[in-house]
C-alpha atoms as a PDB file:
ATOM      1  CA  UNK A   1       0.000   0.000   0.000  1.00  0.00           C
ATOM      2  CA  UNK A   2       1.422   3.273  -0.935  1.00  0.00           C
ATOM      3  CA  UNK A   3       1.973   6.337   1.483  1.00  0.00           C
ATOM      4  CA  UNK A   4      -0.135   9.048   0.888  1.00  0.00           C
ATOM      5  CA  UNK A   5       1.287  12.110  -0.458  1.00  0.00           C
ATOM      6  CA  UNK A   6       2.823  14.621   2.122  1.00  0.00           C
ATOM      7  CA  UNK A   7       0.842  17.725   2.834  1.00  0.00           C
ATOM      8  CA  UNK A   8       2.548  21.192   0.422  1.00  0.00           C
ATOM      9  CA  UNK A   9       3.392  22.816   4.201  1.00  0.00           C
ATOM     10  CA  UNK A  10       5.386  19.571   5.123  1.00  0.00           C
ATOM     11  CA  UNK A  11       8.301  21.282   2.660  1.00  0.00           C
ATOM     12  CA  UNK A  12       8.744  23.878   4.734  1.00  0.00           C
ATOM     13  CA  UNK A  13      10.443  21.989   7.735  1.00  0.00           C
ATOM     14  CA  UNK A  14      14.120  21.278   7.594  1.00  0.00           C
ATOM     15  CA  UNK A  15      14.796  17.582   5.626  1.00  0.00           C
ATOM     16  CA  UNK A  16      15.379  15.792   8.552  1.00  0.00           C
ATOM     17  CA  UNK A  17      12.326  17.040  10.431  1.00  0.00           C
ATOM     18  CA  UNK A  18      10.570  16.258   7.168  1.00  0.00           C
ATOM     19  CA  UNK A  19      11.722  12.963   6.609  1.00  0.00           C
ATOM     20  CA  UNK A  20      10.813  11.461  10.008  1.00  0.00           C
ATOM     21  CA  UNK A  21       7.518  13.738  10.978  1.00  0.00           C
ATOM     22  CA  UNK A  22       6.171  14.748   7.235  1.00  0.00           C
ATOM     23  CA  UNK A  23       3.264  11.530   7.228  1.00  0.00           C
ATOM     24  CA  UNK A  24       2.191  12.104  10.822  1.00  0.00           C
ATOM     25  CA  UNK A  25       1.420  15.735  10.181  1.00  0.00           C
ATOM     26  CA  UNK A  26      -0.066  15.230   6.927  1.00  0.00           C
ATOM     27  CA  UNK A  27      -2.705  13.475   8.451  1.00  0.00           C
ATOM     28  CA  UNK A  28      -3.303  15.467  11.226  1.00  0.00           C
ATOM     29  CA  UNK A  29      -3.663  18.214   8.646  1.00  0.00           C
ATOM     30  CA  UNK A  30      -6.281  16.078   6.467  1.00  0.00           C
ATOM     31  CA  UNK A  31      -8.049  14.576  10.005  1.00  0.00           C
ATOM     32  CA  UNK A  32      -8.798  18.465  11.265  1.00  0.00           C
ATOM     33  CA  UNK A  33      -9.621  19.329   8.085  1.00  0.00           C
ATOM     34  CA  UNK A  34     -12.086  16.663   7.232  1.00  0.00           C
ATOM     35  CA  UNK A  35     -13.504  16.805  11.026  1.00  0.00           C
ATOM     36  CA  UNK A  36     -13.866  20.265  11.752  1.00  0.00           C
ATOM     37  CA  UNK A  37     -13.894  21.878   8.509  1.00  0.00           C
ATOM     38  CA  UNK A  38     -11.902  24.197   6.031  1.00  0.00           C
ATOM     39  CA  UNK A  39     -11.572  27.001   8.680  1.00  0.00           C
ATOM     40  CA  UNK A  40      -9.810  24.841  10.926  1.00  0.00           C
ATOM     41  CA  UNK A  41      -7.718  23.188   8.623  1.00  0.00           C
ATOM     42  CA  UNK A  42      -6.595  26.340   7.045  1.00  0.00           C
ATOM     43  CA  UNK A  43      -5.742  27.734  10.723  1.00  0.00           C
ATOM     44  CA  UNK A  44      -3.948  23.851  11.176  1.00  0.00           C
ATOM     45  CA  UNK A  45      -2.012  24.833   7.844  1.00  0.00           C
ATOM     46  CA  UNK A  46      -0.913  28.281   9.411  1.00  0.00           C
ATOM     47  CA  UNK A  47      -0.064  26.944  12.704  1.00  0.00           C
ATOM     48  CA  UNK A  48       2.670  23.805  10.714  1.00  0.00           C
ATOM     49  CA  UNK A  49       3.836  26.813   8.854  1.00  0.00           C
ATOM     50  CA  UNK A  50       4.689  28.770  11.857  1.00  0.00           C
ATOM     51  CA  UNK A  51       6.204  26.030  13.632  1.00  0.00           C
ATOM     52  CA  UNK A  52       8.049  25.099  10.378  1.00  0.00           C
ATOM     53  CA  UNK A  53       9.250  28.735  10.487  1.00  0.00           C
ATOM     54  CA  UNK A  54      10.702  28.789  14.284  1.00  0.00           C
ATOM     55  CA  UNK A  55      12.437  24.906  13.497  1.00  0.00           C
ATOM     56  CA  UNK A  56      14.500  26.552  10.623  1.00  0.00           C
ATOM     57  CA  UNK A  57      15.110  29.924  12.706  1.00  0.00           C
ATOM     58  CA  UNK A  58      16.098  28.492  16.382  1.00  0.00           C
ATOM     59  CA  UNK A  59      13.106  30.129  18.002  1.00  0.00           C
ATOM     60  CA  UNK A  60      11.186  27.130  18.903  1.00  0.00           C
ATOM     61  CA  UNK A  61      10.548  26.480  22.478  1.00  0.00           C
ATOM     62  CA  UNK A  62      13.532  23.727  23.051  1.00  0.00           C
ATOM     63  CA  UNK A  63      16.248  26.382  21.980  1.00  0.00           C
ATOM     64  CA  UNK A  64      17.765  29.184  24.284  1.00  0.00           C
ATOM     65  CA  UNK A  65      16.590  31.919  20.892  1.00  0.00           C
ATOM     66  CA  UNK A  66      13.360  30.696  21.189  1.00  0.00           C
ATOM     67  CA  UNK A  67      13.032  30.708  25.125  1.00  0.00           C
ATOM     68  CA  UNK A  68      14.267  34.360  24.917  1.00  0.00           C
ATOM     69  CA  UNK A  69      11.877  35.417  22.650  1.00  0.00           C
ATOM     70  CA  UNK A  70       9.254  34.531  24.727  1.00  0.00           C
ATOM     71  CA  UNK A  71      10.546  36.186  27.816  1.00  0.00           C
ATOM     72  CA  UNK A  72      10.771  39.138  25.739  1.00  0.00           C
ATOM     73  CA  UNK A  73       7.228  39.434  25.096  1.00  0.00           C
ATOM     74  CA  UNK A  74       5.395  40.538  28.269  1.00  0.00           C
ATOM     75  CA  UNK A  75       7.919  43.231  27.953  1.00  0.00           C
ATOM     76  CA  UNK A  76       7.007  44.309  24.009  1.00  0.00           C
ATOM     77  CA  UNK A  77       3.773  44.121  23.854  1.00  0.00           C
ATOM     78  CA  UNK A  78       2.674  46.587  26.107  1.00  0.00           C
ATOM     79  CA  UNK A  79       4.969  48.590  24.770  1.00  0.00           C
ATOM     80  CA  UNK A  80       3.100  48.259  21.138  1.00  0.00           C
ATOM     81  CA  UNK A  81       0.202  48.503  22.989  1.00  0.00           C
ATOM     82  CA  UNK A  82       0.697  51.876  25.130  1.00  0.00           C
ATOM     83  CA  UNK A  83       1.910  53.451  21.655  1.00  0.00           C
ATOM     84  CA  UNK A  84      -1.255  52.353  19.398  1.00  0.00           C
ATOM     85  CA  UNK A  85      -3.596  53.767  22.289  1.00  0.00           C
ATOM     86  CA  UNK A  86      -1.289  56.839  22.295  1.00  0.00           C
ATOM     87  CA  UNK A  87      -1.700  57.189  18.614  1.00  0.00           C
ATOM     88  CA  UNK A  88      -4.879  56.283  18.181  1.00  0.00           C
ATOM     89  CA  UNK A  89      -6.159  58.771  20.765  1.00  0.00           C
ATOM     90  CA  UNK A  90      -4.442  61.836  19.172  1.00  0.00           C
ATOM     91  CA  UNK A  91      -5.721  60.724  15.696  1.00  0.00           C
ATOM     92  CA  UNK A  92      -9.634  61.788  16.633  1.00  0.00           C
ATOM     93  CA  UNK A  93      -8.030  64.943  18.643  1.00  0.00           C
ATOM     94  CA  UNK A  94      -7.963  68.158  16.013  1.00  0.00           C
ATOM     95  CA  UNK A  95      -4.210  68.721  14.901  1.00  0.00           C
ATOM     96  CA  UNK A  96      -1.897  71.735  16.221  1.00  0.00           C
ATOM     97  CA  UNK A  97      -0.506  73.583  13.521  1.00  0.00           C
ATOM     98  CA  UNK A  98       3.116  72.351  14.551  1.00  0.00           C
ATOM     99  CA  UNK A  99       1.453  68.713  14.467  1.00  0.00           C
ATOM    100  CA  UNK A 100       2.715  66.062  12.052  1.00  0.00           C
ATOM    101  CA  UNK A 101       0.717  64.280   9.327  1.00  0.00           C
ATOM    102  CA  UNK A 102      -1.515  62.063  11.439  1.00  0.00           C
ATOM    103  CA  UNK A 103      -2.195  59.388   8.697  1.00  0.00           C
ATOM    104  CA  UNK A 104      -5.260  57.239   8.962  1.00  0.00           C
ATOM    105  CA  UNK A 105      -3.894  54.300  10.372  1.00  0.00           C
ATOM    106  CA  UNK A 106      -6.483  53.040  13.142  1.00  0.00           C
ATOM    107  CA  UNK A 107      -5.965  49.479  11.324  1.00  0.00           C
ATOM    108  CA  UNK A 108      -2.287  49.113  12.441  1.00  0.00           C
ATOM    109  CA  UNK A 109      -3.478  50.688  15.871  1.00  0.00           C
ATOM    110  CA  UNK A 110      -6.855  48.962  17.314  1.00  0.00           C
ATOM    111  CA  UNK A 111      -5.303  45.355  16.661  1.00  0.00           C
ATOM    112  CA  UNK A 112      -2.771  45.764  19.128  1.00  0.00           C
ATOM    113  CA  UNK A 113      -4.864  46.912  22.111  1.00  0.00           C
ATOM    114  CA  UNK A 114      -6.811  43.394  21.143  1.00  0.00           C
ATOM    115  CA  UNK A 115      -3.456  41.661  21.835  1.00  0.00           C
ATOM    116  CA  UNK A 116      -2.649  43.058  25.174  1.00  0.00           C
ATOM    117  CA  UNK A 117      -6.161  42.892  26.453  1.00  0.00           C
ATOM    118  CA  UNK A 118      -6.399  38.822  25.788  1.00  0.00           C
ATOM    119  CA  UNK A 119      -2.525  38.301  26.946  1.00  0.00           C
ATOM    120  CA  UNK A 120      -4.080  39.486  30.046  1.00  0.00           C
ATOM    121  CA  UNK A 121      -7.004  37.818  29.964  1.00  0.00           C
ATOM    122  CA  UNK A 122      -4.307  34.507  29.798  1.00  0.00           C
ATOM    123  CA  UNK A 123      -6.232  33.557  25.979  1.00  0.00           C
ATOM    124  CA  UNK A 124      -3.084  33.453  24.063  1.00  0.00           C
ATOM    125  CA  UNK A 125      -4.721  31.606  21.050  1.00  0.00           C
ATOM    126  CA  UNK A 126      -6.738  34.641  20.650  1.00  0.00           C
ATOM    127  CA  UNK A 127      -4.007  36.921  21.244  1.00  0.00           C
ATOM    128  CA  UNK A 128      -1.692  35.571  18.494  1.00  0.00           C
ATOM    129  CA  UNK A 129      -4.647  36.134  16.342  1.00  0.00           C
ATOM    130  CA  UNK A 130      -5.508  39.529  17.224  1.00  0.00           C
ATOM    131  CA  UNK A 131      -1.241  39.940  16.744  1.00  0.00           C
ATOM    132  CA  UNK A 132      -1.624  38.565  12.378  1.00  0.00           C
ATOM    133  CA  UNK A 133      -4.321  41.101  12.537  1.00  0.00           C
ATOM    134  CA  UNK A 134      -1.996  43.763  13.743  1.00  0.00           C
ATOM    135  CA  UNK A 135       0.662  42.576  11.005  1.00  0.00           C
ATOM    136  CA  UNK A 136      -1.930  42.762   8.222  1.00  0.00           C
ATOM    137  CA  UNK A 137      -3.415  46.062   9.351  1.00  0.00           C
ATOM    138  CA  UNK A 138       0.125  47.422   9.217  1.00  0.00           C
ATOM    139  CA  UNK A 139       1.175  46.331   6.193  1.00  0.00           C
ATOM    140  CA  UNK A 140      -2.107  47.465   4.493  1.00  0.00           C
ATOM    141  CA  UNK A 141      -1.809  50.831   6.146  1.00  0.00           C
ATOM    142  CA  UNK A 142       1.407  51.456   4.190  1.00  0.00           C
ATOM    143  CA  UNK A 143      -0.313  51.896   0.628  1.00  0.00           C
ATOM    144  CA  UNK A 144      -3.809  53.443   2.295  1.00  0.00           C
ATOM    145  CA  UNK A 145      -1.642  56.138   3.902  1.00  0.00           C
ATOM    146  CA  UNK A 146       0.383  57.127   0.665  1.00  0.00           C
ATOM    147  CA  UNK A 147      -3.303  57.092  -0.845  1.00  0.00           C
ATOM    148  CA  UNK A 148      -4.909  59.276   1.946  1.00  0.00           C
ATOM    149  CA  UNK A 149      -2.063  61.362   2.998  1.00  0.00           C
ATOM    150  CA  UNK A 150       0.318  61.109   0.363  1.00  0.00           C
ATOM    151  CA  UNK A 151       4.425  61.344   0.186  1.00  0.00           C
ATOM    152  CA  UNK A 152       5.210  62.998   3.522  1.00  0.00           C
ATOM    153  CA  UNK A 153       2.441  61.793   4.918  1.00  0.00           C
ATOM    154  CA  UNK A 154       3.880  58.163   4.281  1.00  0.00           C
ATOM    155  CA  UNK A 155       7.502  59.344   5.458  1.00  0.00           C
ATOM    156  CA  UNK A 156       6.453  60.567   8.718  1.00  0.00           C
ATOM    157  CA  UNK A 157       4.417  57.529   9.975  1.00  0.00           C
ATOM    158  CA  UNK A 158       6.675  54.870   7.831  1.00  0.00           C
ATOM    159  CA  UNK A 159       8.575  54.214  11.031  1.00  0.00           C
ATOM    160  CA  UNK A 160       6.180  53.828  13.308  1.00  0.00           C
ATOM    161  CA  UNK A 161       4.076  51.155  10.771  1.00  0.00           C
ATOM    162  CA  UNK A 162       6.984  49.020  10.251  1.00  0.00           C
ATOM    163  CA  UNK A 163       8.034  49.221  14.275  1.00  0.00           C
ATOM    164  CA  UNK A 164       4.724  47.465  14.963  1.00  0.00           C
ATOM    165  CA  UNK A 165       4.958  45.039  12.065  1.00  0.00           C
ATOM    166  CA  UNK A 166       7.786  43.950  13.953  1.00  0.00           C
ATOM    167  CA  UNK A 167       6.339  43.934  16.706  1.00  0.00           C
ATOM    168  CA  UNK A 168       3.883  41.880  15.642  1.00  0.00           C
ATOM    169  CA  UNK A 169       6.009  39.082  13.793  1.00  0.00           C
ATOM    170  CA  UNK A 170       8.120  38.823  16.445  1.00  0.00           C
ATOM    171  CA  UNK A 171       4.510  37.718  18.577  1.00  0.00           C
ATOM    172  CA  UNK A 172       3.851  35.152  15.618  1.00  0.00           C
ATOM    173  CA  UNK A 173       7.648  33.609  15.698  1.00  0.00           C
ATOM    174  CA  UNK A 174       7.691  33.303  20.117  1.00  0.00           C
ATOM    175  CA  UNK A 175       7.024  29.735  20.983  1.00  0.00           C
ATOM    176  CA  UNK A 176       3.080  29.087  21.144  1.00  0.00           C
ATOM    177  CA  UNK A 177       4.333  26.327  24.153  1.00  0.00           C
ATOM    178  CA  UNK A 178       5.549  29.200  25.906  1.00  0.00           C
ATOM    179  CA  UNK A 179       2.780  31.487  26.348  1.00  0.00           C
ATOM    180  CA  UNK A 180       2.992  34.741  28.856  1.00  0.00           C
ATOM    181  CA  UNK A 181      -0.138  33.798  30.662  1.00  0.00           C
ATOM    182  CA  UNK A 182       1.421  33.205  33.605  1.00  0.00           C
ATOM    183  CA  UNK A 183       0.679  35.261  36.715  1.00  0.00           C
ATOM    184  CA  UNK A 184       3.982  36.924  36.926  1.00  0.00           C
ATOM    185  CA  UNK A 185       3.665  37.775  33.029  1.00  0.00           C
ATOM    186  CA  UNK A 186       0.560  39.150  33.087  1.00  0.00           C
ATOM    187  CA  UNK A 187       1.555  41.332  36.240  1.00  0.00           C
ATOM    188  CA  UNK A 188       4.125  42.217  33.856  1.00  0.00           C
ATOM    189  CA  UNK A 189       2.381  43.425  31.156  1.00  0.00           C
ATOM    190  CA  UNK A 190      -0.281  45.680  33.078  1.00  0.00           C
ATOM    191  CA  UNK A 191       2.648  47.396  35.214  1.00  0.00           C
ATOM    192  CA  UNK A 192       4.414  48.133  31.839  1.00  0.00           C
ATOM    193  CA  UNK A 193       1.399  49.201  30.470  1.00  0.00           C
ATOM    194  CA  UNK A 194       0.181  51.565  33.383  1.00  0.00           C
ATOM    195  CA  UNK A 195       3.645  52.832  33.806  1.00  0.00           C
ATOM    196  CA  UNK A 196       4.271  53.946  30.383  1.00  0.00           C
ATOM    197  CA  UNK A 197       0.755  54.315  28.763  1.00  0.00           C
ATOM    198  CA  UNK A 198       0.118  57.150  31.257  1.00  0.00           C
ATOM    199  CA  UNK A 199       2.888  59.570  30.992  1.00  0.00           C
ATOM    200  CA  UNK A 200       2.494  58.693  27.167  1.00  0.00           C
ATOM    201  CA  UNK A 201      -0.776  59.643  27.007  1.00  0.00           C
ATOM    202  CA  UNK A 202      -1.062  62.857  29.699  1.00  0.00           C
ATOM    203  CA  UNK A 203       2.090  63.909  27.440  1.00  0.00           C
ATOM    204  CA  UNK A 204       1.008  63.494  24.338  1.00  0.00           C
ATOM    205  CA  UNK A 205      -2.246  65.283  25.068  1.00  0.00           C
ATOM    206  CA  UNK A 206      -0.275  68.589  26.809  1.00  0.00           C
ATOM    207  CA  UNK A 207      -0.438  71.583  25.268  1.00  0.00           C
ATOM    208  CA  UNK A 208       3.072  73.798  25.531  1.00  0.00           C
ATOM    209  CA  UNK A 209       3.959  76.893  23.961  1.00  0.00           C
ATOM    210  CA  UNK A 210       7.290  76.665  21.600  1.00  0.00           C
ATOM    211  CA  UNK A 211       9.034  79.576  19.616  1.00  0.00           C
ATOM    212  CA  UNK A 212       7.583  79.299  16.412  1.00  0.00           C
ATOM    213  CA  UNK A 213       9.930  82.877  15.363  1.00  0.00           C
ATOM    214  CA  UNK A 214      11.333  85.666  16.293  1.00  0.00           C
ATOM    215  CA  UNK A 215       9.145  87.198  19.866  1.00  0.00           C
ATOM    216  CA  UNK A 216       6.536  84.818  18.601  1.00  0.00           C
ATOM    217  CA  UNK A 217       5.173  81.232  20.054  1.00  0.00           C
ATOM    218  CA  UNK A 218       2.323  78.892  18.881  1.00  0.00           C
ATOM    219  CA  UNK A 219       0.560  75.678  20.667  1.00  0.00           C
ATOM    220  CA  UNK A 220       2.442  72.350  19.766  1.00  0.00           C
ATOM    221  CA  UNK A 221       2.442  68.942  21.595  1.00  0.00           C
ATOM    222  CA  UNK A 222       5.472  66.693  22.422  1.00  0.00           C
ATOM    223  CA  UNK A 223       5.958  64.152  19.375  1.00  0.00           C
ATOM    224  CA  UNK A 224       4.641  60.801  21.076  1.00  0.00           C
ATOM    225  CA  UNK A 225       7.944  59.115  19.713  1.00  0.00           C
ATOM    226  CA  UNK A 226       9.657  61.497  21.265  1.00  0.00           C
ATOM    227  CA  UNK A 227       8.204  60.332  24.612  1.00  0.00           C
ATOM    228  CA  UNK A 228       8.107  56.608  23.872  1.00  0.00           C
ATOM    229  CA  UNK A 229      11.821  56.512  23.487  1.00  0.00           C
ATOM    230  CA  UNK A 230      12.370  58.478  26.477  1.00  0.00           C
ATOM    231  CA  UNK A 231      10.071  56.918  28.966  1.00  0.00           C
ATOM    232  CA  UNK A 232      10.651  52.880  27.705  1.00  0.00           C
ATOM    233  CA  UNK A 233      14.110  52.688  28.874  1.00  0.00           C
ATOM    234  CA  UNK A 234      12.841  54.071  32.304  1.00  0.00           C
ATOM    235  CA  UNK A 235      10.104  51.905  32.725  1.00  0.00           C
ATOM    236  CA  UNK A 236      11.955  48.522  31.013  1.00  0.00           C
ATOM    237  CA  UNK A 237      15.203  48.505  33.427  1.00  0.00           C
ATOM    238  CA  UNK A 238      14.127  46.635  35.919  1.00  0.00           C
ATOM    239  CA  UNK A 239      12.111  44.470  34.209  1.00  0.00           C
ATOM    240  CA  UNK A 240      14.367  43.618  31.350  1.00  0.00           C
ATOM    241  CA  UNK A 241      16.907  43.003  33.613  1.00  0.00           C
ATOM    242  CA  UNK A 242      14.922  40.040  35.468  1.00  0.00           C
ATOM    243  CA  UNK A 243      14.464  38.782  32.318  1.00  0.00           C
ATOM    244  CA  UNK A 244      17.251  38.326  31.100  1.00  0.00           C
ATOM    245  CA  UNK A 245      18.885  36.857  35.034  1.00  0.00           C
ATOM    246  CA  UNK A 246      16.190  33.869  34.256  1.00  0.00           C
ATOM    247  CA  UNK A 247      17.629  33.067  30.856  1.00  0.00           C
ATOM    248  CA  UNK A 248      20.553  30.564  30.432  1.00  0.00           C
ATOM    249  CA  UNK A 249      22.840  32.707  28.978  1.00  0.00           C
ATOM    250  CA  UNK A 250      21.744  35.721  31.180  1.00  0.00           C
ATOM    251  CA  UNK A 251      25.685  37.108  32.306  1.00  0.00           C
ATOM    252  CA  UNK A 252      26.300  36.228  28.499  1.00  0.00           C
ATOM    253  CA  UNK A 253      23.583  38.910  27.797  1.00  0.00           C
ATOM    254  CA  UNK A 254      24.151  41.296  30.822  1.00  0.00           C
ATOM    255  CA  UNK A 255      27.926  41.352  29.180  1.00  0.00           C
ATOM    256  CA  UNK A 256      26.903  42.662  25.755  1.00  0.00           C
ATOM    257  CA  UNK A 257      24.065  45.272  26.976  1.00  0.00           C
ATOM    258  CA  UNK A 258      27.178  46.376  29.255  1.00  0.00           C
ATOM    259  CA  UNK A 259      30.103  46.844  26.533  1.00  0.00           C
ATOM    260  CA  UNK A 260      28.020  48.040  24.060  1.00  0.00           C
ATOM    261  CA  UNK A 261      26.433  51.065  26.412  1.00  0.00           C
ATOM    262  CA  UNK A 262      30.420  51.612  27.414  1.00  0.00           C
ATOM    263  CA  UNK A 263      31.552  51.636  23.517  1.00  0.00           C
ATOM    264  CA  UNK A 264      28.011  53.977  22.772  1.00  0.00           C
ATOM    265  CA  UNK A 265      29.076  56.590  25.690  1.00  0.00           C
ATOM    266  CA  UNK A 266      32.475  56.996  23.376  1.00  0.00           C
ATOM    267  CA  UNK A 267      32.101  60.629  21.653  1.00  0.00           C
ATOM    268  CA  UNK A 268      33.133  58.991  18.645  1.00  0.00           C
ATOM    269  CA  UNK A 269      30.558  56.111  19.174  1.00  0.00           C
ATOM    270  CA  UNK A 270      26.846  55.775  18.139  1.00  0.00           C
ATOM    271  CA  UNK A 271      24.724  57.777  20.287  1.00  0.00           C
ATOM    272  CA  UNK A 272      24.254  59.927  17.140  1.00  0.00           C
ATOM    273  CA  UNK A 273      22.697  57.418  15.888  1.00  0.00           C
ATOM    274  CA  UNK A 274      19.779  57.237  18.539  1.00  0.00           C
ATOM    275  CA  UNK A 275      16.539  59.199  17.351  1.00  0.00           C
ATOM    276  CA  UNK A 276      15.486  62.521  19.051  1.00  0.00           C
ATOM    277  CA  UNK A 277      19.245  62.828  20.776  1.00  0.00           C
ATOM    278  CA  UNK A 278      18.017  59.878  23.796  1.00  0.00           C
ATOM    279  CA  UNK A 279      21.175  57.992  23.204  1.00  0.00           C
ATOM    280  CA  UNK A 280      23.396  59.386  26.865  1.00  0.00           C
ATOM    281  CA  UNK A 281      20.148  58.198  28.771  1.00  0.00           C
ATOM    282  CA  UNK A 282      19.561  54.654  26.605  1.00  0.00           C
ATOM    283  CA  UNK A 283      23.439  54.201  27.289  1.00  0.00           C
ATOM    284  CA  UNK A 284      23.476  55.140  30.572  1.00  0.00           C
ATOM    285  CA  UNK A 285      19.944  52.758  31.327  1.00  0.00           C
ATOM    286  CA  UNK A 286      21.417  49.951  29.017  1.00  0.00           C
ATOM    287  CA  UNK A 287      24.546  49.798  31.380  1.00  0.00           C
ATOM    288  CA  UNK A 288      22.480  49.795  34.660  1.00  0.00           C
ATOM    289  CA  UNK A 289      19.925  46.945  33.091  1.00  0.00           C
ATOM    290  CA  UNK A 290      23.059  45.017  32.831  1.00  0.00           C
ATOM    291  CA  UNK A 291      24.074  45.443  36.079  1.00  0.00           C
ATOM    292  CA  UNK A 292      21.078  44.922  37.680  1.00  0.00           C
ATOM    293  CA  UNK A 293      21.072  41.691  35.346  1.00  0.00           C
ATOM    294  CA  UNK A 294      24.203  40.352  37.108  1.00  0.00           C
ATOM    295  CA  UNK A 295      23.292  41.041  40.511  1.00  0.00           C
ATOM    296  CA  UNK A 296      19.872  39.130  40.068  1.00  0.00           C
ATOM    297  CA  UNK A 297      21.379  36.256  38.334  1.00  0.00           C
ATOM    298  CA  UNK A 298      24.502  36.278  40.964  1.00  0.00           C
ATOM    299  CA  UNK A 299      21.227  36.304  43.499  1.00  0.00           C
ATOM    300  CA  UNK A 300      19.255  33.768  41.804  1.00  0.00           C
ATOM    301  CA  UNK A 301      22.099  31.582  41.451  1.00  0.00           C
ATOM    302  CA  UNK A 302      23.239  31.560  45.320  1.00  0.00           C
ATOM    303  CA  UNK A 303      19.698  31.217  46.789  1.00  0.00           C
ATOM    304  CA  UNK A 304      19.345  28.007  44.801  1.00  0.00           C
ATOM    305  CA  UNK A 305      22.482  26.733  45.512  1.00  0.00           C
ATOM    306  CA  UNK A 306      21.898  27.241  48.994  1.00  0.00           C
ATOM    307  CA  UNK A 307      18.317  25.077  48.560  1.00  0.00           C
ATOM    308  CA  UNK A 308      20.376  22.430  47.346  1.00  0.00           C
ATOM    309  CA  UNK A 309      22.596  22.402  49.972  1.00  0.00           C
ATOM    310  CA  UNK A 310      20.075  22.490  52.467  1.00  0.00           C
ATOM    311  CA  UNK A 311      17.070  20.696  51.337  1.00  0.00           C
ATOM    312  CA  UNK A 312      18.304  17.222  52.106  1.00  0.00           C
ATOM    313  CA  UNK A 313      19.488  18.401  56.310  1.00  0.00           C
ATOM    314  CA  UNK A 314      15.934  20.046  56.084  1.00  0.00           C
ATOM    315  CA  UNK A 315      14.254  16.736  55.074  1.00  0.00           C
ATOM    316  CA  UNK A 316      16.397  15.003  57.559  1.00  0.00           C
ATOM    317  CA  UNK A 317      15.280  17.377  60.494  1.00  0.00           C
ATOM    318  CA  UNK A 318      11.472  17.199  59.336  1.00  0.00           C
ATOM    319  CA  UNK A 319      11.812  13.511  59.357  1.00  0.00           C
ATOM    320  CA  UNK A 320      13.026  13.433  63.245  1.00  0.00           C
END
């Protein structure tokens, strides 16, 4: 009897993977399919590709890449999050004549506060969904915005669209296994949230009078970039740097983040490459993240060696 033919998304896994696992997939592919129906099968499809995807880029849950990239998310989504609200919210308010092109872009925007609201609500299913709908909604908003606010429209909200694309792949590559439903995630996510979607917000929504000439001033508002990439660093150190103390190679990382704030603070370095002149206070934070980083993984590392050395006296004293 002959094998049945292996399923088109089988070719996307690695040849090994493919040789040993392409049958048994195939016919969980056809079973779903024929049993459920062509909307499940077609979400079966997406969810082989995806794991296909992180096999052949080390980001699936039994490599250190992949582990990472899941620890990484309570920490970027919120951030996403905060800025879409942020965005959003000064899109229905009437411009200030100093006020960039606010393109219509509420497609690349609403998505996101979909993801954060069911990563708290621990329905991560539903949250990786509501993340392909931020992806599509920014990649569509590219050409809508050229149409709706032309050229410099385009230019001035380019970066910001293809920051949350990112964003947003980065959500579909994580490990599904790994989800950040777990109490301390979610705890995460809403501090990160609170902390920077307010002063974002309040800020971006403040009124200040700026020299628009000679004697003369005119209302503007800070640029909400401007504030994201102020506040984030603030609001991330701490919680970066636990992070990165649970990983494996946490010192590893803690290392890098340290020489490459050192080699940034040089006057001949990069800080001129950091947008609206932040790069002194993302060095500076950068360096104490990977301190903190150290000490927590130094900490970590000592209280469990200490449980180790005393959990078998303790058992012996709770057994007298």
């Amino acid at each position: 009897m002959s094998m049945p033919r292996p399923h088109w998304t089988t070719r996307a896994y690695p040849a090994a993977y493919r040789r040993e696992y392409a049958a048994e997939i195939s016919d969980l592919i056809l079973r779903v399919t024929a049993e459920e129906g062509r909307r499940a099968g077609a979400l079966e499809q997406a969810a082989v590709l995806g794991h296909a995807l992180r096999l052949r880029t080390g980001l699936d849950s039994a490599r250190p890449g992949g582990r990472l990239l899941a620890r990484l998310l309570p920490l970027v989504i919120p951030i996403a999050a905060t800025l879409s609200l942020t965005l959003l919210v000064l899109w229905r308010v009437p411009p200030l004549p100093w006020d960039g092109e606010r393109a219509y872009t509420p497609l690349a925007y609403v998505p996101w506060l979909a993801v954060l609201g069911c990563a708290l609500a621990g329905r991560w299913p539903a949250a990786r969904i509501a993340a392909g709908a931020a992806l599509l909604g920014a990649v569509v908003s590219f050409p809508l915005v050229r149409w709706t606010d032309g050229a410099e429209g385009l230019a001035e909200n380019r970066s910001t669209l293809a920051g949350l694309a990112l964003v947003a792949v980065l959500v579909l590559l994580a490990p599904p296994d790994l989800p950040p439903t777990t109490s301390s995630a979610r705890r995460t996510m809403a501090l990160i949230a609170l902390a920077l979607g307010v002063p974002l917000l309040v800020g971006s929504l403040t009124v200040f009078q700026a020299d628009s000439g000679p004697a003369t001033t005119t209302d503007a508002r800070p640029d909400p970039l401007r504030l994201l990439f102020f506040f984030t660093p603030l609001v991330l150190v701490v919680p970066a740097a636990l992070a990165m103390a649970r990983a494996r190679f946490g010192p590893l990382l803690a290392a890098l983040l340290m020489t490459a704030s050192v080699l940034a603070l040089v006057p001949v370095g990069w800080l001129q490459q950091v947008p609206y002149a932040g790069g002194g206070l993302l060095a500076r934070l950068t360096f104490l993240t990977g301190t903190l980083t150290l000490t927590a993984y130094a900490t970590r590392t000592v209280r469990n060696r200490r449980r180790g050395l005393n959990g078998p006296a303790d058992e012996a004293v709770r057994a007298r």
